[in-house]
C-alpha atoms as a PDB file:
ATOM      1  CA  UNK A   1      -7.773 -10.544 -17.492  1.00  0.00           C
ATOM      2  CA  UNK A   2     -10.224 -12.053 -14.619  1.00  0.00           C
ATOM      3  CA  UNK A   3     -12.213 -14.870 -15.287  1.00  0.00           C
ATOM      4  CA  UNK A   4     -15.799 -14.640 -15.271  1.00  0.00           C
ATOM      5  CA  UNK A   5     -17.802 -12.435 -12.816  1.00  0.00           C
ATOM      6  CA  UNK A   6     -17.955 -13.537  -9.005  1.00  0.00           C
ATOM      7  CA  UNK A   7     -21.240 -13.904  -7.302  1.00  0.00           C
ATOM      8  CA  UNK A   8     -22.226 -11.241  -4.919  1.00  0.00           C
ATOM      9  CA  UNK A   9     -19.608 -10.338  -2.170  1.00  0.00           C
ATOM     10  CA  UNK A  10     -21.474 -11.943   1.381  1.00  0.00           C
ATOM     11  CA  UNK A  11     -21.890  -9.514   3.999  1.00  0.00           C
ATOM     12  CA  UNK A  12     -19.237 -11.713   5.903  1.00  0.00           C
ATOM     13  CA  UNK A  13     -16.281 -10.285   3.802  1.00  0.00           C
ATOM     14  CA  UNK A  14     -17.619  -6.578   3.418  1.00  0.00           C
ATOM     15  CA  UNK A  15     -14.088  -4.996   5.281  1.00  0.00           C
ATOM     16  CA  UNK A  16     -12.026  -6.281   1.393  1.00  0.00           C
ATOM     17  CA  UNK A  17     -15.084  -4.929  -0.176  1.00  0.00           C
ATOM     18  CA  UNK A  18     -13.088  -2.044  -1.199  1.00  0.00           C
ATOM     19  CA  UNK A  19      -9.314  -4.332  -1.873  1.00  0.00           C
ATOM     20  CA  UNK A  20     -11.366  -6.385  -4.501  1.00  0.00           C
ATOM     21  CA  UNK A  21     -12.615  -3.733  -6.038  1.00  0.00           C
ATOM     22  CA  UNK A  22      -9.000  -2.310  -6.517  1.00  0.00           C
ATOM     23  CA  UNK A  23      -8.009  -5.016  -7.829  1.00  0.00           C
ATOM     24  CA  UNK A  24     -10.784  -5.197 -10.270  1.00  0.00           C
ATOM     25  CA  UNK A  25      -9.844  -1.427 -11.409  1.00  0.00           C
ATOM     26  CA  UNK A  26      -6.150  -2.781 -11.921  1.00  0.00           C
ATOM     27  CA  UNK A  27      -6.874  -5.428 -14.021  1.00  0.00           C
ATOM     28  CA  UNK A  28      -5.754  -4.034 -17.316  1.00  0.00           C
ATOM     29  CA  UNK A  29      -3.343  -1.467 -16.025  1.00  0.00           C
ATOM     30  CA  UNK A  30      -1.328  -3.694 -13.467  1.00  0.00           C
ATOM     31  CA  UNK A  31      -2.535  -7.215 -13.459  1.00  0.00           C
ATOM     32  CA  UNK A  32       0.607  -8.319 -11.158  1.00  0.00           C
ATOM     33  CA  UNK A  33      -1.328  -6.051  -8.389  1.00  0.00           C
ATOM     34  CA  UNK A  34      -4.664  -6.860  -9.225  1.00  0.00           C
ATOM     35  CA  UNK A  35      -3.745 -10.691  -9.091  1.00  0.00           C
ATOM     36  CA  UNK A  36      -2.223 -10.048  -5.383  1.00  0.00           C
ATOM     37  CA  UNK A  37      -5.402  -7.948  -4.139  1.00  0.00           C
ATOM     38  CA  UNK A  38      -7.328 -11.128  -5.162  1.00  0.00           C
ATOM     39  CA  UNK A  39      -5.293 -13.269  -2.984  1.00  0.00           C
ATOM     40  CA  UNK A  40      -5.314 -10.718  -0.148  1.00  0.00           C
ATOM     41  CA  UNK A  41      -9.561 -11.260  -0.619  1.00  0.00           C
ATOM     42  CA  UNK A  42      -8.857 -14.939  -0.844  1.00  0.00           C
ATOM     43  CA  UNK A  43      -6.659 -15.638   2.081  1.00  0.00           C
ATOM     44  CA  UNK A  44      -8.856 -13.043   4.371  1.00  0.00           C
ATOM     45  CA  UNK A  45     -12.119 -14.901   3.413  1.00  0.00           C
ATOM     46  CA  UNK A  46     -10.485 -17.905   4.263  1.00  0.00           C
ATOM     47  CA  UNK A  47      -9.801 -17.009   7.917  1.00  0.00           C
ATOM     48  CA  UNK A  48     -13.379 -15.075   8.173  1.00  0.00           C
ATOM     49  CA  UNK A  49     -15.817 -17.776   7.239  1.00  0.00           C
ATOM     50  CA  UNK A  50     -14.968 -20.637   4.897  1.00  0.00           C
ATOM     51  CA  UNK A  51     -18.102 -23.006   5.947  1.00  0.00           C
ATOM     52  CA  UNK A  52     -21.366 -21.044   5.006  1.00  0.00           C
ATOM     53  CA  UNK A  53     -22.675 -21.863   1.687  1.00  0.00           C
ATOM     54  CA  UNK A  54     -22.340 -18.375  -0.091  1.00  0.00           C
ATOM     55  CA  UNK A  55     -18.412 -17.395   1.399  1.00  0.00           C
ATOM     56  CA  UNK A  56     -17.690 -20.650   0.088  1.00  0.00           C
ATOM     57  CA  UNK A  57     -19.344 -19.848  -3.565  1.00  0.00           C
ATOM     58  CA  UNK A  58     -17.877 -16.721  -3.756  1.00  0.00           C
ATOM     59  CA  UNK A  59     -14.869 -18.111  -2.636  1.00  0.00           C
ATOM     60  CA  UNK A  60     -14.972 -20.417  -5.219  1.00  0.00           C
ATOM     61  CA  UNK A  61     -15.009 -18.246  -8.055  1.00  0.00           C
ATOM     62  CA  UNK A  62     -12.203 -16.035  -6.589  1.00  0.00           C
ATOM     63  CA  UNK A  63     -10.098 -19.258  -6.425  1.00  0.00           C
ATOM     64  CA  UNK A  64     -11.193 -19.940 -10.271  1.00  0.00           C
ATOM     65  CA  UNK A  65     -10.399 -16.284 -10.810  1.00  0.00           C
ATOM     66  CA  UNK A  66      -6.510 -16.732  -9.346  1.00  0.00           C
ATOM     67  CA  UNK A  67      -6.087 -19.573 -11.445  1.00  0.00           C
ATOM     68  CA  UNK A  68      -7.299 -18.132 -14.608  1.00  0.00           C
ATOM     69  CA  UNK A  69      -4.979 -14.987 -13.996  1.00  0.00           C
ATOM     70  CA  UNK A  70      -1.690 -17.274 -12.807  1.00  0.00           C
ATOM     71  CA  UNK A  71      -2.191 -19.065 -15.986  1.00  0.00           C
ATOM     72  CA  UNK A  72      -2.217 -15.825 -18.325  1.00  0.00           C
ATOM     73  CA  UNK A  73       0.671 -13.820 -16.056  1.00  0.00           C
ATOM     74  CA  UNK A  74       2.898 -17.273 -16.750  1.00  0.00           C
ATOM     75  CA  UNK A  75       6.113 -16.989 -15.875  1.00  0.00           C
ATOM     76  CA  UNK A  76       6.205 -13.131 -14.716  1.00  0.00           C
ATOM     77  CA  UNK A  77       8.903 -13.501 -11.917  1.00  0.00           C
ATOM     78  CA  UNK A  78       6.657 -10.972  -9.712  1.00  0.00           C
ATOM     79  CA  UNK A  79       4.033 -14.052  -9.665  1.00  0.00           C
ATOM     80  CA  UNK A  80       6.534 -16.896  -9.604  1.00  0.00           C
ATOM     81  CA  UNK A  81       8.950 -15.107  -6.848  1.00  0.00           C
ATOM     82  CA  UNK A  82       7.318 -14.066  -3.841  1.00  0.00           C
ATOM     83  CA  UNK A  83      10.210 -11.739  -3.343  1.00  0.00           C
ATOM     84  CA  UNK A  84       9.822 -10.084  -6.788  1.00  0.00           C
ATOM     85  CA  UNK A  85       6.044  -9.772  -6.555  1.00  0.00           C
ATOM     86  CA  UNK A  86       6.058  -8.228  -2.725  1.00  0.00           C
ATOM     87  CA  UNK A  87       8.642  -5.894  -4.098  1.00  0.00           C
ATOM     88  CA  UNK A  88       5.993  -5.136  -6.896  1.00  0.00           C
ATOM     89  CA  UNK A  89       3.302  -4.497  -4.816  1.00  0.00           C
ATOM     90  CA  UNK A  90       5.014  -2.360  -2.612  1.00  0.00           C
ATOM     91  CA  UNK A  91       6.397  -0.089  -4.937  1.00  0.00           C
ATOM     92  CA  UNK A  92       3.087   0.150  -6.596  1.00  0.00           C
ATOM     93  CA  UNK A  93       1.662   1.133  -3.317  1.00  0.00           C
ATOM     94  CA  UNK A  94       4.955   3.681  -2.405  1.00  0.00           C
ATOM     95  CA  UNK A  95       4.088   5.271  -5.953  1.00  0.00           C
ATOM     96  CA  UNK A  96       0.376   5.967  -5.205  1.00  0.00           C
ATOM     97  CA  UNK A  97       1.245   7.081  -1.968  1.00  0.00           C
ATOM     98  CA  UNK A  98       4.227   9.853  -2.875  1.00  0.00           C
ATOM     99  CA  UNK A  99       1.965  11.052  -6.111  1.00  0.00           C
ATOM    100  CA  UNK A 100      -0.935  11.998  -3.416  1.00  0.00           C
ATOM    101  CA  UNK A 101       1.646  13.383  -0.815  1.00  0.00           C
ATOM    102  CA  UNK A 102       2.789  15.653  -3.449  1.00  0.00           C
ATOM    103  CA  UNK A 103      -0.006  16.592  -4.125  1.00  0.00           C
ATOM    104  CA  UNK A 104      -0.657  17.454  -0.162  1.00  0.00           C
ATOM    105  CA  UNK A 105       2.532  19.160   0.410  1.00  0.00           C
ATOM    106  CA  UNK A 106       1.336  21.363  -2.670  1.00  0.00           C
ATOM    107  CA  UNK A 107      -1.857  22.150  -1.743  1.00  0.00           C
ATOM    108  CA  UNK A 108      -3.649  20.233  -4.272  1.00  0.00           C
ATOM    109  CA  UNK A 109      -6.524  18.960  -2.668  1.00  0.00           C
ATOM    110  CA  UNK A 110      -8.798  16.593  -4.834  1.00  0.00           C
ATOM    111  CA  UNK A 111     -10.478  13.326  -5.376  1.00  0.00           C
ATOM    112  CA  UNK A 112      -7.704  11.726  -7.182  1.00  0.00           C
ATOM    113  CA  UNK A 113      -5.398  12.250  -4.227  1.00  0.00           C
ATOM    114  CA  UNK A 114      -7.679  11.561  -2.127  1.00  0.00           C
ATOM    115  CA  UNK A 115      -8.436   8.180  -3.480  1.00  0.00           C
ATOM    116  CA  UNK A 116      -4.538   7.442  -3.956  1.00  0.00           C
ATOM    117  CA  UNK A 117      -3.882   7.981  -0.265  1.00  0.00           C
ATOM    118  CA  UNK A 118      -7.071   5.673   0.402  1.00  0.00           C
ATOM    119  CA  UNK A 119      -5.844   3.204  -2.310  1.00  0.00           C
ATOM    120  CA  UNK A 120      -2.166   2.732  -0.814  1.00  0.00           C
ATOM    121  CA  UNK A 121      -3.706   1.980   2.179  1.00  0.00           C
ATOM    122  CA  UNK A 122      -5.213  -0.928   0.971  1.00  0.00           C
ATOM    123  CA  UNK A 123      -2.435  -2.033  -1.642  1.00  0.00           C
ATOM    124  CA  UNK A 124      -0.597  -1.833   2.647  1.00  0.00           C
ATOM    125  CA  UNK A 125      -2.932  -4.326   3.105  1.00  0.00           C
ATOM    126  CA  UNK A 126      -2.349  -6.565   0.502  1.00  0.00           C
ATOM    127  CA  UNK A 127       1.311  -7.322   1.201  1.00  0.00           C
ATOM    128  CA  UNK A 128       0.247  -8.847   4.378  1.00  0.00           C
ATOM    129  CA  UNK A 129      -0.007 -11.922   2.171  1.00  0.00           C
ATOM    130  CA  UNK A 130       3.616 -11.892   1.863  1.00  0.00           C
ATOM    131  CA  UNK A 131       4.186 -11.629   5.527  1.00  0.00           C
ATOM    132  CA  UNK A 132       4.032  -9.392   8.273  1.00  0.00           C
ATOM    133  CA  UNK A 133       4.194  -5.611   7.609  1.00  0.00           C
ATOM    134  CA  UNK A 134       7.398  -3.580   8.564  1.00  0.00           C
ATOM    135  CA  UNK A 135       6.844  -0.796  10.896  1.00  0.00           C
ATOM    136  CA  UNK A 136       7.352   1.843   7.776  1.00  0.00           C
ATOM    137  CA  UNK A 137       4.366  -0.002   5.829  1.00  0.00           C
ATOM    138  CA  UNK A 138       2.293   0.154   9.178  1.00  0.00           C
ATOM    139  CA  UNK A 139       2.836   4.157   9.315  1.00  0.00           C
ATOM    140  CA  UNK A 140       2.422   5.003   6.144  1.00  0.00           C
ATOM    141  CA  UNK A 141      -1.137   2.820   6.155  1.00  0.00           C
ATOM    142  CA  UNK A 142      -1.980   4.807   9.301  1.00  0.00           C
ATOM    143  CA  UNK A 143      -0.913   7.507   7.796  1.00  0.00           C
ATOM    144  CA  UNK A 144      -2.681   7.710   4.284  1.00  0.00           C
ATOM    145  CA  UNK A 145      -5.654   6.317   5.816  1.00  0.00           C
ATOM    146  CA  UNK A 146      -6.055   9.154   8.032  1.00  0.00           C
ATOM    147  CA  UNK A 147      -5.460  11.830   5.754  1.00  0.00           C
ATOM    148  CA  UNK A 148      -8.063  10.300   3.080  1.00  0.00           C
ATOM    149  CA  UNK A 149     -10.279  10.720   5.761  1.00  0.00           C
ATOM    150  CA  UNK A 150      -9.606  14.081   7.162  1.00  0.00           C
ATOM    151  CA  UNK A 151      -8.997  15.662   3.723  1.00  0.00           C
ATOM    152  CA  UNK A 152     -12.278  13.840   2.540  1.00  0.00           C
ATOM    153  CA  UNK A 153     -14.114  15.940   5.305  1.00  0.00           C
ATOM    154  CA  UNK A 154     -12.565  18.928   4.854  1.00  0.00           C
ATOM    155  CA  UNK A 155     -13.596  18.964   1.456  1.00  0.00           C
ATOM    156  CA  UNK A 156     -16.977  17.782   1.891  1.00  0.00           C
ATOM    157  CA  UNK A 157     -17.530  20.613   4.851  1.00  0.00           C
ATOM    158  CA  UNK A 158     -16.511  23.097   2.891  1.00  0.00           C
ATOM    159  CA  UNK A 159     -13.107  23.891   4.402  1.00  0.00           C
ATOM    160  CA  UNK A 160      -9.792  24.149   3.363  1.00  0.00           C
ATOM    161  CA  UNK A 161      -7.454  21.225   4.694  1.00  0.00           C
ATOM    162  CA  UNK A 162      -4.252  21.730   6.598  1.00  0.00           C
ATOM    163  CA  UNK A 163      -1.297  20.759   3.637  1.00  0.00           C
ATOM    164  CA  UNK A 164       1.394  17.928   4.881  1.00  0.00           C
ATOM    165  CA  UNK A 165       2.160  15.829   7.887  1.00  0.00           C
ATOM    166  CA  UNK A 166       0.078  17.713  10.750  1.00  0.00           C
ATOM    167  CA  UNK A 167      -0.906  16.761  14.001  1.00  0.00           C
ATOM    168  CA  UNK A 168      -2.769  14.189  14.382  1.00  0.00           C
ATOM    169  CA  UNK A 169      -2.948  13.181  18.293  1.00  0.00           C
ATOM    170  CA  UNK A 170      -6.336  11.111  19.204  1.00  0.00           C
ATOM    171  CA  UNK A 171      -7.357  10.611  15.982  1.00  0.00           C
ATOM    172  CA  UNK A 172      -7.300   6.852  14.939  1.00  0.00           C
ATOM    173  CA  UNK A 173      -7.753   5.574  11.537  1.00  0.00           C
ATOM    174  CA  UNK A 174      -5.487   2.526  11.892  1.00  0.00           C
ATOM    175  CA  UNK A 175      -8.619   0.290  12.109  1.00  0.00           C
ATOM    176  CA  UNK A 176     -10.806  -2.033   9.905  1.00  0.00           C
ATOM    177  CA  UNK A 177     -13.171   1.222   9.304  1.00  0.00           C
ATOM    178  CA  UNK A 178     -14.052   1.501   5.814  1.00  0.00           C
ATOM    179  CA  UNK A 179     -16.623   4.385   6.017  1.00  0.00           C
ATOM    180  CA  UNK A 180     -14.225   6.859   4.103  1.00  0.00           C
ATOM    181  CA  UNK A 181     -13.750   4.325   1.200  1.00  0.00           C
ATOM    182  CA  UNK A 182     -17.572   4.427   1.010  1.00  0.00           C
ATOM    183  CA  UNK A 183     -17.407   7.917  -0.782  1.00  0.00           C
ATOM    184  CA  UNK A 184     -13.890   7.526  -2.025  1.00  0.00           C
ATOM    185  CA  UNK A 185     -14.109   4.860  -4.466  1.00  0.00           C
ATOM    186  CA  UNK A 186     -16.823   5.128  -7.012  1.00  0.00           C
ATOM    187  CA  UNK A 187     -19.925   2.540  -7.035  1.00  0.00           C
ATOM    188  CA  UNK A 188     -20.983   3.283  -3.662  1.00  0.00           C
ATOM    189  CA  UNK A 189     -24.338   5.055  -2.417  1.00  0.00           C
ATOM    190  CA  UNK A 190     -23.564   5.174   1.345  1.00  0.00           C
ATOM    191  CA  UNK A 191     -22.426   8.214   3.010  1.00  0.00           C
ATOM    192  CA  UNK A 192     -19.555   8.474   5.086  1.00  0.00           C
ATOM    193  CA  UNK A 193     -19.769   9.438   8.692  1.00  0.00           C
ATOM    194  CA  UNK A 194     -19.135  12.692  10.137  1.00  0.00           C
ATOM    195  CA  UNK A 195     -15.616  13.501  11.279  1.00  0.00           C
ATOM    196  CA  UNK A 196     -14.931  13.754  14.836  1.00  0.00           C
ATOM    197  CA  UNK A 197     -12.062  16.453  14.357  1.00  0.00           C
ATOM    198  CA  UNK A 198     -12.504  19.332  12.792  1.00  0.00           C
ATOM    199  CA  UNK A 199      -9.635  21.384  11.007  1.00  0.00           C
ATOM    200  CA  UNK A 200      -9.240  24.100  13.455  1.00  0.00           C
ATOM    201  CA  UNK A 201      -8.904  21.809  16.432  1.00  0.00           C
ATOM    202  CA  UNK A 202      -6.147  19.702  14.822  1.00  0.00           C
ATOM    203  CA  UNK A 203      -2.926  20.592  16.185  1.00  0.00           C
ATOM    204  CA  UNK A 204      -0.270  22.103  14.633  1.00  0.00           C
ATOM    205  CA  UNK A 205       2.663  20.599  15.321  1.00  0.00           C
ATOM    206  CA  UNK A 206       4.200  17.798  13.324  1.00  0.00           C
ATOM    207  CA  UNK A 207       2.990  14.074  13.491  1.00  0.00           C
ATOM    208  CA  UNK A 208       6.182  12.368  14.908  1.00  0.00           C
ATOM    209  CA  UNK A 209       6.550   9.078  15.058  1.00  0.00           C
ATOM    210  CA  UNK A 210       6.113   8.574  11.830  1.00  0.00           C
ATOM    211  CA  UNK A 211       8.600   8.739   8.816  1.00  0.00           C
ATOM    212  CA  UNK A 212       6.682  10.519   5.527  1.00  0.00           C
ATOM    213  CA  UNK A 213       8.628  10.181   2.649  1.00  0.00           C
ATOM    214  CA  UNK A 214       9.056  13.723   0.636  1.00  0.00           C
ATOM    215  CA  UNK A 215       6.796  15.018  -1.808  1.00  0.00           C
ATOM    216  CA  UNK A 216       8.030  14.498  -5.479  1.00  0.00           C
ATOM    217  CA  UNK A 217       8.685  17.883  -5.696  1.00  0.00           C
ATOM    218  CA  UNK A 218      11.410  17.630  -2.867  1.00  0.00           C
ATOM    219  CA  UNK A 219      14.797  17.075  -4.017  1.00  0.00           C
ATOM    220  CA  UNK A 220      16.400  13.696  -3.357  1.00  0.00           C
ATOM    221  CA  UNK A 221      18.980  13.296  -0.302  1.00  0.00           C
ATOM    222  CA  UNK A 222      22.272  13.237  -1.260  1.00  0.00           C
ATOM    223  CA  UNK A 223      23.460   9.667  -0.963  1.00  0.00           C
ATOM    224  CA  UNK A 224      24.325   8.767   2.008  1.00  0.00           C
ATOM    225  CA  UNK A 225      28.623   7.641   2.444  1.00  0.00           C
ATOM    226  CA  UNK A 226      28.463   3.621   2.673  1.00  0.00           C
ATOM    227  CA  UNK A 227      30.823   2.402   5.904  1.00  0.00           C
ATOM    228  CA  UNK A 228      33.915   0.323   4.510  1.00  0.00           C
ATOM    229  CA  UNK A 229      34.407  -3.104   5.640  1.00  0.00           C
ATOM    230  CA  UNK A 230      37.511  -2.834   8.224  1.00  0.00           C
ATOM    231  CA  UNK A 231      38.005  -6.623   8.449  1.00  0.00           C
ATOM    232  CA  UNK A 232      36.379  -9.295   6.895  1.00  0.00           C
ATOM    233  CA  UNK A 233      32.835  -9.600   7.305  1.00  0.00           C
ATOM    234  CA  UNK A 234      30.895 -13.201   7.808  1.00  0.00           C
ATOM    235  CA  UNK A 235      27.732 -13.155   6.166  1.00  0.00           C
ATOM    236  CA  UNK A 236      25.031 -15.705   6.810  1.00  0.00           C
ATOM    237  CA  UNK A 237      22.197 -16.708   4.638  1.00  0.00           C
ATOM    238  CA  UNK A 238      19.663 -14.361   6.110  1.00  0.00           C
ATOM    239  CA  UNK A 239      21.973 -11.876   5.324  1.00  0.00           C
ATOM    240  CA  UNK A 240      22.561 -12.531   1.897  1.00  0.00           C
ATOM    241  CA  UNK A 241      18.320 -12.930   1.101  1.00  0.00           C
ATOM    242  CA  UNK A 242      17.714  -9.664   2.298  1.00  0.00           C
ATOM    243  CA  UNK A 243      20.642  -8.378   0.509  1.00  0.00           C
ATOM    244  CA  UNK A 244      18.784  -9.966  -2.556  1.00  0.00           C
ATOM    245  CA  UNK A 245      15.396  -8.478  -1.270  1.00  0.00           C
ATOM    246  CA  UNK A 246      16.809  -4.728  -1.148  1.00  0.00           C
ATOM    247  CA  UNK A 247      18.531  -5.463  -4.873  1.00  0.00           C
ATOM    248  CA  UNK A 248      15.027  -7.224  -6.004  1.00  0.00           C
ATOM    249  CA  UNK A 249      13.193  -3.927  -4.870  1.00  0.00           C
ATOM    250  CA  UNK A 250      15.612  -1.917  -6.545  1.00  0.00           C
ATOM    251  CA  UNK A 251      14.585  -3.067  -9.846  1.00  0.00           C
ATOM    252  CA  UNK A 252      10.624  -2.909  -9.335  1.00  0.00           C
ATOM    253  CA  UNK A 253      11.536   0.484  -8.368  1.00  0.00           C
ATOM    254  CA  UNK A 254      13.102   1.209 -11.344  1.00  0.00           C
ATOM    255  CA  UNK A 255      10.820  -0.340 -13.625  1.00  0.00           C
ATOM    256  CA  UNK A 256       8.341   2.779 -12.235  1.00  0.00           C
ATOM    257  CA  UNK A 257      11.535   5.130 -12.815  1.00  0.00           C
ATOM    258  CA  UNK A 258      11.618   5.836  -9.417  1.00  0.00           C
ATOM    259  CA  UNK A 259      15.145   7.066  -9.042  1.00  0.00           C
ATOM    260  CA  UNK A 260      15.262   7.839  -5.133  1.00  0.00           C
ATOM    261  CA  UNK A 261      13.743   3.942  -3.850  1.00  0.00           C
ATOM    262  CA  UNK A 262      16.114   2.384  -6.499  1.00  0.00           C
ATOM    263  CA  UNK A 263      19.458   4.123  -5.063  1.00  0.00           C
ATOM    264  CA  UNK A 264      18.119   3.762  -1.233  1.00  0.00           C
ATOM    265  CA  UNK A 265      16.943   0.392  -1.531  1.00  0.00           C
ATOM    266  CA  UNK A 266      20.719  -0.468  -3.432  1.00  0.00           C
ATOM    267  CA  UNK A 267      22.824   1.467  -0.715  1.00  0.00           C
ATOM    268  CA  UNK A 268      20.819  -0.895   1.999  1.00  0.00           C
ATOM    269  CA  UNK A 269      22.200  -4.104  -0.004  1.00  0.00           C
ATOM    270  CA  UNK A 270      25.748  -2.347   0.065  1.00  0.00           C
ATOM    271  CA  UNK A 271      25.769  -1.335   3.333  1.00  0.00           C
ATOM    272  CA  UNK A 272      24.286  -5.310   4.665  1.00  0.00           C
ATOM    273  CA  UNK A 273      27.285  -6.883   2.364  1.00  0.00           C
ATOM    274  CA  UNK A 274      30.177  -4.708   3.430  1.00  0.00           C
ATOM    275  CA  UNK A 275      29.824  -3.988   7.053  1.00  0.00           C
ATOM    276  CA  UNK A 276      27.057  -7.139   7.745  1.00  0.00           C
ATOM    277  CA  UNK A 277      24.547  -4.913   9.390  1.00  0.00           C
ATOM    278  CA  UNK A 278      21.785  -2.648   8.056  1.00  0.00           C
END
């Protein structure tokens, strides 16, 4: 769906080395995502040099490259509506990460997993160009970045990786470190570093702090009761958009038949109209 082929990526922008080439995999597939891991490129090159002659080439073409795909998506509301399209994203990103924490939980350890903890990382990147992350997005980025990494090793040593949300004190992943992608996502020659941890001195105890959603296989919470308005409730305007966000994600959510995000995501918009708080 992209236009024709950018120039060379400069050295300058080689930390969204590995976003553009998501996006570029996504093309056919999910051109609403691709389109957004473009802009993510676009608006990061921007900040990181704008002035020397090749970032603003290749800059160039990526513009040429957005405009070319806004033109074919038309009116798809998940390009028109920010809303819709960060809803999009994020689901996208929710569905790569729960397929690869199933797997985990199961004690499937593989590439494919691998790379889908790696790649909802970066899609956790991307909808920073919708505004700042929530504190959920931020875990689960520091979360699936770290266990690309530490399964990646395991693997690549030889040894068999610890299955779900371990410990994980001192480690930190939550950087702009890209060395695991290196070997994770095909078309690369480097080699990643060697891990600092190794799986018998990771602790054992769970990783608090940080909420990991349930593996597919898990079944679904029961719904939780919804408090009853005992007066009536004054709602402002912020309070009916986010109502509208939580009903907007909702429907990307079921559009990947993802039951669970639909009904949470809808008992958040009940919960905000009925009682005004969340």
């Amino acid at each position: 769906m992209a236009a024709a082929a950018l120039p060379p990526l400069p050295p300058q922008f080689k930390s969204m080395q590995h976003h553009l080439r998501t996006g570029q995999e996504l093309d056919k597939r999910e051109p609403v995502v691709a389109y957004y891991c473009r802009l993510y490129v676009m608006q990061t090159g921007m900040k990181l040099d704008s002035k020397t002659p090749e970032c603003r080439k290749f800059l160039s073409k990526l513009m040429d490259q957005l405009e070319t795909m806004k033109k074919q998506l038309g009116d798809n509301e998940a390009i028109t509506q920010e809303i819709v399209g960060c809803a999009h994203v994020e689901n996208y990103a929710l569905k790569m990460f729960l397929y690869a924490d199933n797997e985990d939980r199961a004690g499937r350890f593989h590439k494919n997993m691998i790379k889908s903890f790696y790649t909802a990382s970066l899609l956790i990147d991307v909808l920073t160009v919708f505004g700042e992350l929530t504190d959920e997005n931020v875990q689960h980025r520091k979360y699936s970045r770290w266990k690309a990494a530490y399964i990646h090793n395991c693997l690549r040593n030889g040894e068999t990786p610890q299955p779900g949300p371990i410990g994980m004190e001192g480690e930190d992943y939550d950087d702009d470190d890209r060395e695991v992608g290196l070997s994770i996502l095909p078309g690369q020659v480097s080699q990643p570093s060697t891990s600092t941890a190794e799986p018998s001195d990771m602790p054992t105890s769970n990783y608090t702090g940080i909420h990991i959603p349930p593996g597919a296989h898990a079944p679904a919470n029961t719904p939780a009761e919804v408090p009853h308005s005992t007066g009536e409730v004054r709602l402002t305007p912020e309070d009916f958009a986010r109502a509208q966000k939580y009903c907007k994600y909702a429907g990307s959510a079921l559009q990947y038949e993802d039951v669970s995000t639909a009904v949470q995501n809808l008992q958040k918009a009940l919960k905000l109209l009925t009682t005004g708080r969340e």
